[in-house]
Structure formats: C-alpha cells, structure tokens
PDB file of N, CA and C in Angstrom:
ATOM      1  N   UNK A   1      17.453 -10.757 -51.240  1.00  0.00           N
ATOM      2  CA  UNK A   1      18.740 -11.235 -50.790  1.00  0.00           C
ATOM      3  C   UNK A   1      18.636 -11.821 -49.379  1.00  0.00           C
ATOM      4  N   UNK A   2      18.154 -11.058 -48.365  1.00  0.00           N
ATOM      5  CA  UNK A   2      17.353 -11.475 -47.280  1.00  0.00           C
ATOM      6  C   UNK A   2      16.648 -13.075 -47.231  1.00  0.00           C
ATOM      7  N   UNK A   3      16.156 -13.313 -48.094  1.00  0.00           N
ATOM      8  CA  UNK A   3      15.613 -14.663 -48.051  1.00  0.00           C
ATOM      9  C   UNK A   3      16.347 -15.740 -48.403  1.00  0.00           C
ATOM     10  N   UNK A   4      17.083 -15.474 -49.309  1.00  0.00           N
ATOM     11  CA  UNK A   4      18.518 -16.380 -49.825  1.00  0.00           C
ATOM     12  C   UNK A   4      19.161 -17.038 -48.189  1.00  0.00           C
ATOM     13  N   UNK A   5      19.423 -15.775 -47.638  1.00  0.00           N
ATOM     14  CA  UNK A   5      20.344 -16.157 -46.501  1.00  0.00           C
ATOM     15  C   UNK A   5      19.359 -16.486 -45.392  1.00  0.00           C
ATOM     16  N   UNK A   6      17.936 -16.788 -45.174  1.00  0.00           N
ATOM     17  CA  UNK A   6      17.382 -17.393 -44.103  1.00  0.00           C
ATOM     18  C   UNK A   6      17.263 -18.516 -45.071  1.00  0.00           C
ATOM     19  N   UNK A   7      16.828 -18.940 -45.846  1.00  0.00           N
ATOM     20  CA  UNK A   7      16.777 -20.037 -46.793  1.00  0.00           C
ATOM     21  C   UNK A   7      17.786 -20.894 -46.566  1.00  0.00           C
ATOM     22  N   UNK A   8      19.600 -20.380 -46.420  1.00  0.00           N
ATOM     23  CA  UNK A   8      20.511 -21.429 -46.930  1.00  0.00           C
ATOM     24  C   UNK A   8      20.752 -21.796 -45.667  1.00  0.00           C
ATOM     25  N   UNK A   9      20.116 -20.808 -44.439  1.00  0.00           N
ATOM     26  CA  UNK A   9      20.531 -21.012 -42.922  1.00  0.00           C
ATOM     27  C   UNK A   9      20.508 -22.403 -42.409  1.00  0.00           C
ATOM     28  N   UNK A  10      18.810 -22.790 -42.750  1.00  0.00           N
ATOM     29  CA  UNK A  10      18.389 -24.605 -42.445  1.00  0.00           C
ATOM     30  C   UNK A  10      19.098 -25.498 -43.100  1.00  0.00           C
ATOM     31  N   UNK A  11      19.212 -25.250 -44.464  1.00  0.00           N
ATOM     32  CA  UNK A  11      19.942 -26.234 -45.264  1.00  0.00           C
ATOM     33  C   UNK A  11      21.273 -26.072 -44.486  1.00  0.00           C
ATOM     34  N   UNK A  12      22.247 -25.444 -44.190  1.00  0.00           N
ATOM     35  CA  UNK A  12      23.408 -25.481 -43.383  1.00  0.00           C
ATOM     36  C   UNK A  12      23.228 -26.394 -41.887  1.00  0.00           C
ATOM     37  N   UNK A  13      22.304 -25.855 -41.276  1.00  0.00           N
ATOM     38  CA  UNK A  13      21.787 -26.395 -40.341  1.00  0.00           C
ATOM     39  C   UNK A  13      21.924 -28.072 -40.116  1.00  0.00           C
ATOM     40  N   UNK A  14      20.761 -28.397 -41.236  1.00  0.00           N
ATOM     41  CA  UNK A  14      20.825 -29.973 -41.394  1.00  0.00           C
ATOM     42  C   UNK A  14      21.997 -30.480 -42.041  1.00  0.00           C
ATOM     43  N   UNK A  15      23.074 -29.753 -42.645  1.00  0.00           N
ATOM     44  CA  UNK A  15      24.302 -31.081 -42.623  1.00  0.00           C
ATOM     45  C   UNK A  15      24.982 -31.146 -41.480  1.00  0.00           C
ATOM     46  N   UNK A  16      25.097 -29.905 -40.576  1.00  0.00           N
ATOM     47  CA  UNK A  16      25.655 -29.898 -39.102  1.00  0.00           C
ATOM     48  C   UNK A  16      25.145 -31.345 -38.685  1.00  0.00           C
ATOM     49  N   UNK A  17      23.627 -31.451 -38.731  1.00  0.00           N
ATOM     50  CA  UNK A  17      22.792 -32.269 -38.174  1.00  0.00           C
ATOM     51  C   UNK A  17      23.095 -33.684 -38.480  1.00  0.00           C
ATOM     52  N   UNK A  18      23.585 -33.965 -39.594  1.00  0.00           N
ATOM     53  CA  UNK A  18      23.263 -35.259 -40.588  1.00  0.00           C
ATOM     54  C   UNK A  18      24.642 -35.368 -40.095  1.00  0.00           C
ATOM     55  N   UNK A  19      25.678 -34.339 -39.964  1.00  0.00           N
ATOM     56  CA  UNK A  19      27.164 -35.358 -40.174  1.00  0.00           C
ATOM     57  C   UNK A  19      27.291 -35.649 -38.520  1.00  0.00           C
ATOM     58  N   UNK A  20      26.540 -35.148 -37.344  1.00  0.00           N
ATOM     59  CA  UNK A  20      26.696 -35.533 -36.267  1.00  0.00           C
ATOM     60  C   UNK A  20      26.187 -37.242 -36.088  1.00  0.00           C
ATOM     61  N   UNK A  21      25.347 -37.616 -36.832  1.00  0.00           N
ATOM     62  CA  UNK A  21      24.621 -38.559 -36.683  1.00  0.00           C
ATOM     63  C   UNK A  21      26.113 -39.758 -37.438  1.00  0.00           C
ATOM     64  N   UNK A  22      26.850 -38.595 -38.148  1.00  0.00           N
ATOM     65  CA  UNK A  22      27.888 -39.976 -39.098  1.00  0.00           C
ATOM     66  C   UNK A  22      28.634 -40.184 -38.030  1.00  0.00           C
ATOM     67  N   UNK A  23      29.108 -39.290 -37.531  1.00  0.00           N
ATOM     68  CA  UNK A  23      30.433 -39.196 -35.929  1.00  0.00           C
ATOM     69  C   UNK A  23      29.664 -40.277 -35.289  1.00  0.00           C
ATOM     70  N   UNK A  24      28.631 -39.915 -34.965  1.00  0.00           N
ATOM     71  CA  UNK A  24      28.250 -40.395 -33.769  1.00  0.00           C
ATOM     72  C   UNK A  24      28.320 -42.184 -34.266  1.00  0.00           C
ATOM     73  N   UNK A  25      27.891 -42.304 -35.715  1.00  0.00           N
ATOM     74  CA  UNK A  25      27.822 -43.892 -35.699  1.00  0.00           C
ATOM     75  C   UNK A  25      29.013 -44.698 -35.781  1.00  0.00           C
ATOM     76  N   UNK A  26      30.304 -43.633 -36.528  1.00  0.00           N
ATOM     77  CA  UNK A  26      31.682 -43.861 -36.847  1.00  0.00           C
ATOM     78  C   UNK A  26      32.339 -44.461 -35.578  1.00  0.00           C
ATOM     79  N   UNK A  27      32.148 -43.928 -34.296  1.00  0.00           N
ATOM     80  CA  UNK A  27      32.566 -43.409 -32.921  1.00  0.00           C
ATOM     81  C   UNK A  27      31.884 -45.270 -32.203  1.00  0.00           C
ATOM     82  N   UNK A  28      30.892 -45.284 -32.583  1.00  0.00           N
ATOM     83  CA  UNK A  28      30.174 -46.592 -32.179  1.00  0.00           C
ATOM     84  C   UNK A  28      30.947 -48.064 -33.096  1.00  0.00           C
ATOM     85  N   UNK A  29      30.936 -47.508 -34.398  1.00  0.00           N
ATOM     86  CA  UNK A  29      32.119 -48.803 -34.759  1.00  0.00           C
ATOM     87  C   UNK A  29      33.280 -48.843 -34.341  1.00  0.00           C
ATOM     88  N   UNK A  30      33.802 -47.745 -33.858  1.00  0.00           N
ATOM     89  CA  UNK A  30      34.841 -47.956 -33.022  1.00  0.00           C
ATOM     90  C   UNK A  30      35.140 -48.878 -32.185  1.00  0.00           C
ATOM     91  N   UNK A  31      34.132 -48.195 -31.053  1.00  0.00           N
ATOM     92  CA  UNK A  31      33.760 -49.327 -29.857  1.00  0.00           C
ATOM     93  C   UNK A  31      33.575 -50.102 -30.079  1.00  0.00           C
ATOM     94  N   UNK A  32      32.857 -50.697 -31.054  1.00  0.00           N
ATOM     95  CA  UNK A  32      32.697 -51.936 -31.327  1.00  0.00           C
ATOM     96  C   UNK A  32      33.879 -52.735 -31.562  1.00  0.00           C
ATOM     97  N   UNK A  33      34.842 -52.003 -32.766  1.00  0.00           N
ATOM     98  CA  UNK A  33      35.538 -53.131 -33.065  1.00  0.00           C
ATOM     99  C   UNK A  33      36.818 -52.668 -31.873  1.00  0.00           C
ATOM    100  N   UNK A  34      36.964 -52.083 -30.837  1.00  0.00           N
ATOM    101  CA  UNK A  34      37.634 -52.142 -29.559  1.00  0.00           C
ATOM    102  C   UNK A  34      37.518 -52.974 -28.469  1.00  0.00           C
ATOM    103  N   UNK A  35      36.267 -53.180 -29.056  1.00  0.00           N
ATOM    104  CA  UNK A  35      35.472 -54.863 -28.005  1.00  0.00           C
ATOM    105  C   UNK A  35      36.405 -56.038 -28.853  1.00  0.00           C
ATOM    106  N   UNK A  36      35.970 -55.878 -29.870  1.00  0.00           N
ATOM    107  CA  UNK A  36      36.973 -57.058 -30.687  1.00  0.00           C
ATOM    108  C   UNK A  36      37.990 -57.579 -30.818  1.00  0.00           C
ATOM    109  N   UNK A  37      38.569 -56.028 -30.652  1.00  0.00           N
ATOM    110  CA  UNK A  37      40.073 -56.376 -30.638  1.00  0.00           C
ATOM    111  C   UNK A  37      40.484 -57.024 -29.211  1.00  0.00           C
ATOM    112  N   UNK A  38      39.469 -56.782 -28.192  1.00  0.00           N
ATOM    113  CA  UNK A  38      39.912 -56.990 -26.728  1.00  0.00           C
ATOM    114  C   UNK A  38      40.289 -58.400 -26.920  1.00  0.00           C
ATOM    115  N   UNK A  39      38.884 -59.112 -27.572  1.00  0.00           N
ATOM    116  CA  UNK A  39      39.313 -60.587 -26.923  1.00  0.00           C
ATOM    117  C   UNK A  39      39.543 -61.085 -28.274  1.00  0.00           C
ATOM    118  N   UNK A  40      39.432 -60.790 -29.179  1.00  0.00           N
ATOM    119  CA  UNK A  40      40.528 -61.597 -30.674  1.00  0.00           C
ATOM    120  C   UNK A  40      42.118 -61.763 -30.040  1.00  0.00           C
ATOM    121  N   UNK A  41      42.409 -60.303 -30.093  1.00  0.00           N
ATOM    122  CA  UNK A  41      44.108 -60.301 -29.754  1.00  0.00           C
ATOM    123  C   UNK A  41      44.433 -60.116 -28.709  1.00  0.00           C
ATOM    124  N   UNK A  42      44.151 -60.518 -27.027  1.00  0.00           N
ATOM    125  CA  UNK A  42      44.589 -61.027 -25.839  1.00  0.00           C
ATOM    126  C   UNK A  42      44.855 -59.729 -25.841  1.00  0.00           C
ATOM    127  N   UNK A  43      44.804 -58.640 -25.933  1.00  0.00           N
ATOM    128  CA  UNK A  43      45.398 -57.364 -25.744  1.00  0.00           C
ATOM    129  C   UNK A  43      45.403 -56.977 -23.890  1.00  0.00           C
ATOM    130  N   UNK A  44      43.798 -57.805 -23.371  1.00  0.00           N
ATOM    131  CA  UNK A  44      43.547 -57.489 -21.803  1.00  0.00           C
ATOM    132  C   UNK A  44      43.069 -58.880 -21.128  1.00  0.00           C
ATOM    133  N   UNK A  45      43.908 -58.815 -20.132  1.00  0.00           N
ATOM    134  CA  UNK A  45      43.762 -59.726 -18.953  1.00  0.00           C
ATOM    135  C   UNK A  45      42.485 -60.671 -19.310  1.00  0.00           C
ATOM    136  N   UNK A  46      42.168 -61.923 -19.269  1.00  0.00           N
ATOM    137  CA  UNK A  46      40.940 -62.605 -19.098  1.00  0.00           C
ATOM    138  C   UNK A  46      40.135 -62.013 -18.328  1.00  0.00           C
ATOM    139  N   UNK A  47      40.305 -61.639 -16.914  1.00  0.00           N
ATOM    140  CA  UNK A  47      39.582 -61.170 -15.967  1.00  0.00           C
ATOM    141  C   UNK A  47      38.624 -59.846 -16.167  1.00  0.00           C
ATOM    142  N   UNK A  48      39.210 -59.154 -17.151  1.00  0.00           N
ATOM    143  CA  UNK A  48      39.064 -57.591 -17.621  1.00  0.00           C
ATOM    144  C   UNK A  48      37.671 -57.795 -18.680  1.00  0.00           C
ATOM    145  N   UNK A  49      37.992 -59.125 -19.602  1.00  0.00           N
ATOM    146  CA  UNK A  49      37.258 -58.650 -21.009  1.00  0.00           C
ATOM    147  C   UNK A  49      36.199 -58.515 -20.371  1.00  0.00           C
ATOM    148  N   UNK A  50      35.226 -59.197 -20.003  1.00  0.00           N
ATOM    149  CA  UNK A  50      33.850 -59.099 -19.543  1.00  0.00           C
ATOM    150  C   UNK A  50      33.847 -57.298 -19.194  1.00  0.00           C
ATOM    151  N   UNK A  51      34.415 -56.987 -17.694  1.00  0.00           N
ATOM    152  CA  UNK A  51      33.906 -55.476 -17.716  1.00  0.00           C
ATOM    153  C   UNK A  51      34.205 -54.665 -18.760  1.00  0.00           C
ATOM    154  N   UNK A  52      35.291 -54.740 -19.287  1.00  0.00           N
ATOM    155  CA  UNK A  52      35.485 -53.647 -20.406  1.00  0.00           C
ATOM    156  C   UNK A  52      34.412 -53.259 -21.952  1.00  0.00           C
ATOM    157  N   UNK A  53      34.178 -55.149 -22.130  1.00  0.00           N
ATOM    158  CA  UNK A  53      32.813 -55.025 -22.829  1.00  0.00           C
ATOM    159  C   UNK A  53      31.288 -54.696 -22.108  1.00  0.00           C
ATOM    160  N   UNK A  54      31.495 -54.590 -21.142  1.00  0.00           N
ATOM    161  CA  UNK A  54      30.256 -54.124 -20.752  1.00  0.00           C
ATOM    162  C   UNK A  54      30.580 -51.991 -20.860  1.00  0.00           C
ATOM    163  N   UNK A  55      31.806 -52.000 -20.487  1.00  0.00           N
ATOM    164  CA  UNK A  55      31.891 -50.401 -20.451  1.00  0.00           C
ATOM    165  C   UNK A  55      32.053 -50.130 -21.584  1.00  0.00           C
ATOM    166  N   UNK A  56      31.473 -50.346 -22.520  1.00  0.00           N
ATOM    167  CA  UNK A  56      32.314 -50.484 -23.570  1.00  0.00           C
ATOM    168  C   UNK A  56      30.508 -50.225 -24.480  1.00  0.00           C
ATOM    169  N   UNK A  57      30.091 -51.130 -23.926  1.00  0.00           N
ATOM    170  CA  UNK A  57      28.325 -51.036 -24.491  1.00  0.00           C
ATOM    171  C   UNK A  57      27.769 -49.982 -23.752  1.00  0.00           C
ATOM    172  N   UNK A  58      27.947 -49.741 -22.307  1.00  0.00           N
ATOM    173  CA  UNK A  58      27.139 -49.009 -21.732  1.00  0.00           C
ATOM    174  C   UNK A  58      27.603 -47.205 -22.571  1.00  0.00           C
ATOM    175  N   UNK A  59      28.775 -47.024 -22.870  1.00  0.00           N
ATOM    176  CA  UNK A  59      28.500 -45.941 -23.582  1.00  0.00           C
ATOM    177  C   UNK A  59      27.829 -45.808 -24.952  1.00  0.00           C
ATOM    178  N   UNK A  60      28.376 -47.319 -25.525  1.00  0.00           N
ATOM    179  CA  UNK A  60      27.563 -47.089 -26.973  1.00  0.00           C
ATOM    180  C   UNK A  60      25.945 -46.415 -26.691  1.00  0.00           C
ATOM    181  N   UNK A  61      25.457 -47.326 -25.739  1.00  0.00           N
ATOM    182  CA  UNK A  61      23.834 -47.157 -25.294  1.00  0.00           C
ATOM    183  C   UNK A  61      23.811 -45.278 -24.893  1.00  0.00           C
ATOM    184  N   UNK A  62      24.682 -44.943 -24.505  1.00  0.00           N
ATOM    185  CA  UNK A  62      24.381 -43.457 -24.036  1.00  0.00           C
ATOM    186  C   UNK A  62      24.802 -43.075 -25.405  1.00  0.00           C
ATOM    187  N   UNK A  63      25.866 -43.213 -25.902  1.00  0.00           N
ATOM    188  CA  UNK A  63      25.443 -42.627 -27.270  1.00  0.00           C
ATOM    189  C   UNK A  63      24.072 -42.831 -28.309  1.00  0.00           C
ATOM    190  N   UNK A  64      23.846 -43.786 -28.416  1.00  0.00           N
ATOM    191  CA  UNK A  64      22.179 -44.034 -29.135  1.00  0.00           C
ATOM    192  C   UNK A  64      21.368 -43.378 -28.254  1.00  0.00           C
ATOM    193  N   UNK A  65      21.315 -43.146 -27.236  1.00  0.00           N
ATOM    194  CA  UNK A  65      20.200 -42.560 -26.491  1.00  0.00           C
ATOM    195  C   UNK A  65      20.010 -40.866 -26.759  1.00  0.00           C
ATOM    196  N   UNK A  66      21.110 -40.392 -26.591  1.00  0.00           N
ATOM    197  CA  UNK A  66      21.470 -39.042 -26.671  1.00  0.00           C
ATOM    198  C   UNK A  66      21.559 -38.294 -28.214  1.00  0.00           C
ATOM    199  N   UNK A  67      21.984 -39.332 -29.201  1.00  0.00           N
ATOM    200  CA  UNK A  67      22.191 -38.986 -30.719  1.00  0.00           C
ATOM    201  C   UNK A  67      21.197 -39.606 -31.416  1.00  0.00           C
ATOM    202  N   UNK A  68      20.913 -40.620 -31.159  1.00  0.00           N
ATOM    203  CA  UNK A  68      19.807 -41.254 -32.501  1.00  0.00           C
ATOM    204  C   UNK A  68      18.123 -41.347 -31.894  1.00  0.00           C
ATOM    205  N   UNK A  69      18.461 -41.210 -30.274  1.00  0.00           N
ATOM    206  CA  UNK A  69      17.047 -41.381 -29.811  1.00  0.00           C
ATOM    207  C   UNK A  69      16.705 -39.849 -29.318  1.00  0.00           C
ATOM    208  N   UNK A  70      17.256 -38.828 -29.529  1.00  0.00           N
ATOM    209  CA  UNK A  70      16.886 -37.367 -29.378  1.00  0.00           C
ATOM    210  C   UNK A  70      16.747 -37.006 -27.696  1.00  0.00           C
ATOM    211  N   UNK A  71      17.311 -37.627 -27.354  1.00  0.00           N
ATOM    212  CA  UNK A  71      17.097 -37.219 -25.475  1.00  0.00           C
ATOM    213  C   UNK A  71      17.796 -36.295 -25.015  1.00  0.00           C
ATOM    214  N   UNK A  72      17.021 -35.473 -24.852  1.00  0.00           N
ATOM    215  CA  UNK A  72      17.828 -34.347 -24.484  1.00  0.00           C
ATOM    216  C   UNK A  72      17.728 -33.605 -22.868  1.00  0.00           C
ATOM    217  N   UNK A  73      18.978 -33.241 -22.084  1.00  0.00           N
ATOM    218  CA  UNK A  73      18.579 -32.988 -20.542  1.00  0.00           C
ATOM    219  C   UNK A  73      17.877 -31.712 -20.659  1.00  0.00           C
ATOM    220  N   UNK A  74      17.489 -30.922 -21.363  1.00  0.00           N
ATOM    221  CA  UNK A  74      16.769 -29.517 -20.987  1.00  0.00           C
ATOM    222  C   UNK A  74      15.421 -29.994 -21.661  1.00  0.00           C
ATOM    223  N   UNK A  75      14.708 -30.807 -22.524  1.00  0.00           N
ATOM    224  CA  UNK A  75      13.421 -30.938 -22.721  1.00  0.00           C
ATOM    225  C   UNK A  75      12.789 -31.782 -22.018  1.00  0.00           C
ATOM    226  N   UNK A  76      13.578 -33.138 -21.586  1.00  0.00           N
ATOM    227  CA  UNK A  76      13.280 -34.032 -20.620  1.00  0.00           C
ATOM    228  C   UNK A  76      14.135 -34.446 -18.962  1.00  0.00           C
ATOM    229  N   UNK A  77      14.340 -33.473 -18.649  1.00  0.00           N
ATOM    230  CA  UNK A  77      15.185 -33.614 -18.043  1.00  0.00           C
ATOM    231  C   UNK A  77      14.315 -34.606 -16.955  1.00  0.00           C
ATOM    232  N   UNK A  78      13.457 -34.152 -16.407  1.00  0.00           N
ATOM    233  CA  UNK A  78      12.523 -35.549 -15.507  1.00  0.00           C
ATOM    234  C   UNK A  78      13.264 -37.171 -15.777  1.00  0.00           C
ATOM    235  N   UNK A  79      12.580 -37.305 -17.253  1.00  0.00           N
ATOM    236  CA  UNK A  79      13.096 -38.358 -17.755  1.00  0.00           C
ATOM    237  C   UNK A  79      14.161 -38.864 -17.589  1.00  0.00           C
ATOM    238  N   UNK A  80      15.207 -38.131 -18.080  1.00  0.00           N
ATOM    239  CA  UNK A  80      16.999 -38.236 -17.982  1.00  0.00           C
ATOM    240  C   UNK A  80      17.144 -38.863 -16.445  1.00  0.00           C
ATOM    241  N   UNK A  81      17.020 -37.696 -15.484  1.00  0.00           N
ATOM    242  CA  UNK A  81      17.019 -38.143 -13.904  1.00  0.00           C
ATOM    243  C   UNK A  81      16.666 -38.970 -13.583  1.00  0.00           C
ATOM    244  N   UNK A  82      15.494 -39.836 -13.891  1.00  0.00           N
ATOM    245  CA  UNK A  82      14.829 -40.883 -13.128  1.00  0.00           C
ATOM    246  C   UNK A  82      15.492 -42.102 -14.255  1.00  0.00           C
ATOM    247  N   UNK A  83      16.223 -41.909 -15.545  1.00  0.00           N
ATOM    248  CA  UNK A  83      16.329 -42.981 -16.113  1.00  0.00           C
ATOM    249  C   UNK A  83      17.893 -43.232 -15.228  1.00  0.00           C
ATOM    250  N   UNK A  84      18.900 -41.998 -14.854  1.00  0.00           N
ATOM    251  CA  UNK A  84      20.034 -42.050 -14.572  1.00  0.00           C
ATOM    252  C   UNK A  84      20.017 -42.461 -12.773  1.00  0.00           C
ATOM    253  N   UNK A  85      18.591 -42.280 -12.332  1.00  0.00           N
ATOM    254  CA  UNK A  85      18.629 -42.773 -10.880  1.00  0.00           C
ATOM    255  C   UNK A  85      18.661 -44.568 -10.626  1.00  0.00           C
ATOM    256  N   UNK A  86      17.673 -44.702 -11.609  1.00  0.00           N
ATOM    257  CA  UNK A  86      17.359 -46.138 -12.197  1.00  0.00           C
ATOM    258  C   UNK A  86      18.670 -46.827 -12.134  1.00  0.00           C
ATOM    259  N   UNK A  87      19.527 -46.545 -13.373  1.00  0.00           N
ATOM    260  CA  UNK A  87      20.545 -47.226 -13.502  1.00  0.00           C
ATOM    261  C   UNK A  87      21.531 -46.904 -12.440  1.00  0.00           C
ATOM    262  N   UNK A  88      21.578 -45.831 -12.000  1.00  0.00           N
ATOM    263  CA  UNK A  88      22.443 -45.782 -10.191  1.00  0.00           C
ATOM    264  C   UNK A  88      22.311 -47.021  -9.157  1.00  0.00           C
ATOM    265  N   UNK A  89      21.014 -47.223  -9.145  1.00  0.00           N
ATOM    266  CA  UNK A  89      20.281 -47.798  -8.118  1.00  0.00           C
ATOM    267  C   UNK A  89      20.683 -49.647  -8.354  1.00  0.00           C
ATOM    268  N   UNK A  90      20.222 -49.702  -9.979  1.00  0.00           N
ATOM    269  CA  UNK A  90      20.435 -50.736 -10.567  1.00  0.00           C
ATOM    270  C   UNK A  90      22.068 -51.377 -10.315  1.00  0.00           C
ATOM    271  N   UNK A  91      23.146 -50.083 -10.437  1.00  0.00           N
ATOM    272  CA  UNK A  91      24.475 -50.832 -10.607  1.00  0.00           C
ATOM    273  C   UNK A  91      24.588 -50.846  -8.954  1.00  0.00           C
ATOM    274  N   UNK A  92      24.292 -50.049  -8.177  1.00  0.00           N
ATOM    275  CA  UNK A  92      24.533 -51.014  -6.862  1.00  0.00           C
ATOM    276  C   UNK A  92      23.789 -52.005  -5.984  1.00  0.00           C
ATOM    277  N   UNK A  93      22.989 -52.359  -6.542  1.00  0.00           N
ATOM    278  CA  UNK A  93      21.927 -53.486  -6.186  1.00  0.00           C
ATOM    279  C   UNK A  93      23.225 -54.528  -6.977  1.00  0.00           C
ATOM    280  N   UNK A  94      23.624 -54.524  -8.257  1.00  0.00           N
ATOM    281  CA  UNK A  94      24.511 -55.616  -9.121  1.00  0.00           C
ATOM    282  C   UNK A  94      25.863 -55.941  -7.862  1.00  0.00           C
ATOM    283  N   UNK A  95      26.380 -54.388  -7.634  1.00  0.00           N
ATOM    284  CA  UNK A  95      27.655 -54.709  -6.665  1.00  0.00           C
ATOM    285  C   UNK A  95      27.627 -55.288  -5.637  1.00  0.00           C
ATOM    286  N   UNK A  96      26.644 -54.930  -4.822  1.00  0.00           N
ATOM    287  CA  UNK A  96      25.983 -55.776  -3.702  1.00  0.00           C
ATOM    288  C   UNK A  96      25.498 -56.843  -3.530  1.00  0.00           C
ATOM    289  N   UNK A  97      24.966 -57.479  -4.660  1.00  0.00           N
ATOM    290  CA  UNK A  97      24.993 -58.748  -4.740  1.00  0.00           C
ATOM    291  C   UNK A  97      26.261 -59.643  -5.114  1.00  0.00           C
ATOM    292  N   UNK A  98      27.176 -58.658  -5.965  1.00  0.00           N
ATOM    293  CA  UNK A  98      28.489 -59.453  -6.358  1.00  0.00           C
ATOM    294  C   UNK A  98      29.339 -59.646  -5.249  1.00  0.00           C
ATOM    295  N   UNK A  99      29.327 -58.720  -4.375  1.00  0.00           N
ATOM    296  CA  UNK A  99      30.014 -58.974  -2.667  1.00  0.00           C
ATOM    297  C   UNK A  99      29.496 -59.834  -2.053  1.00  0.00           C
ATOM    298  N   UNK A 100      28.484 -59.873  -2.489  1.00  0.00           N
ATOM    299  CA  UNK A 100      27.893 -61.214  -1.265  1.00  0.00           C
ATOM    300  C   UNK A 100      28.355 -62.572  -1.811  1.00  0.00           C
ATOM    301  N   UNK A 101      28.100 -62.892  -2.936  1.00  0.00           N
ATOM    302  CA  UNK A 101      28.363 -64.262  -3.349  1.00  0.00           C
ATOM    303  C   UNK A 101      29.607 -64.414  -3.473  1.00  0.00           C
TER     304      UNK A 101
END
C-alpha cells in the first residue's frame, strides 16, 4: 500500500508541473494579445505604445526565463544576479543616452 502512495506522489507531482507550464503560456498570450489590442484599438496614447510593448515583452522574457528555461534564484543564483545587474546597467546606459539626445 506504501508503494501505491510514493508511486502516485510523482505522477501528481508532474501535472502540478505540466499545468504550470499551460498558465504560464496562457498568461503570455495574454500579453501578447494586450500588445494588440494596444495599437489595433487606440486604447493608449501614440506616445505610450512603444513603452508599453516593450513592458509588455520584457515580462513575457522573465516569464520564459523563469518557467520554460528552468532558472531558478536558489540553484543559480550567481547567474540570476549578474544577468539582473546586466540588464540594470543596460537600462540606464538606454536612459542616459535618451536624455542626452
């Protein structure tokens, strides 16, 4: 009986696993078609669409990174830090140049 119930444990396990991966892609067509709707139906300012589709990707990308590409902050956390310093560094090098010009 004992083995039944470590047996059905994994199999439980992996649909936890499998339906996070559906959220997670459901959650991304979202965004997506929230980008769409931005500039199909005038819903936001001209001035807006550009950043909003960019904020708009930059989470999709943290979602693929975190759900479909397995990155996780307690096995890699090195990684995580230096990828999240990167892009720190990166968006104010972008702002700083956008002030200047």
């Amino acid at each position: 009986m004992e083995a039944k119930a470590q047996q059905s444990q994994p199999q439980a396990e992996k649909q936890v696993g499998g339906m996070k991966y559906v959220v997670s892609f459901g959650l991304m067509l979202v965004l997506t078609g929230l980008a769409f709707a931005a500039v199909i139906m005038n819903i936001v300012p001209q001035q807006w669409i550009i950043p909003i589709i960019l904020g708009l990707a930059t989470v999709q990308v943290f979602m693929q990174l975190f759900s479909f590409m397995h990155l996780d902050f307690k096995k890699e956390a090195t990684i995580v830090t230096f990828m999240f310093s990167g892009i720190f560094f990166g968006l104010v090098c972008a702002v700083g140049v956008a002030f200047l010009s």
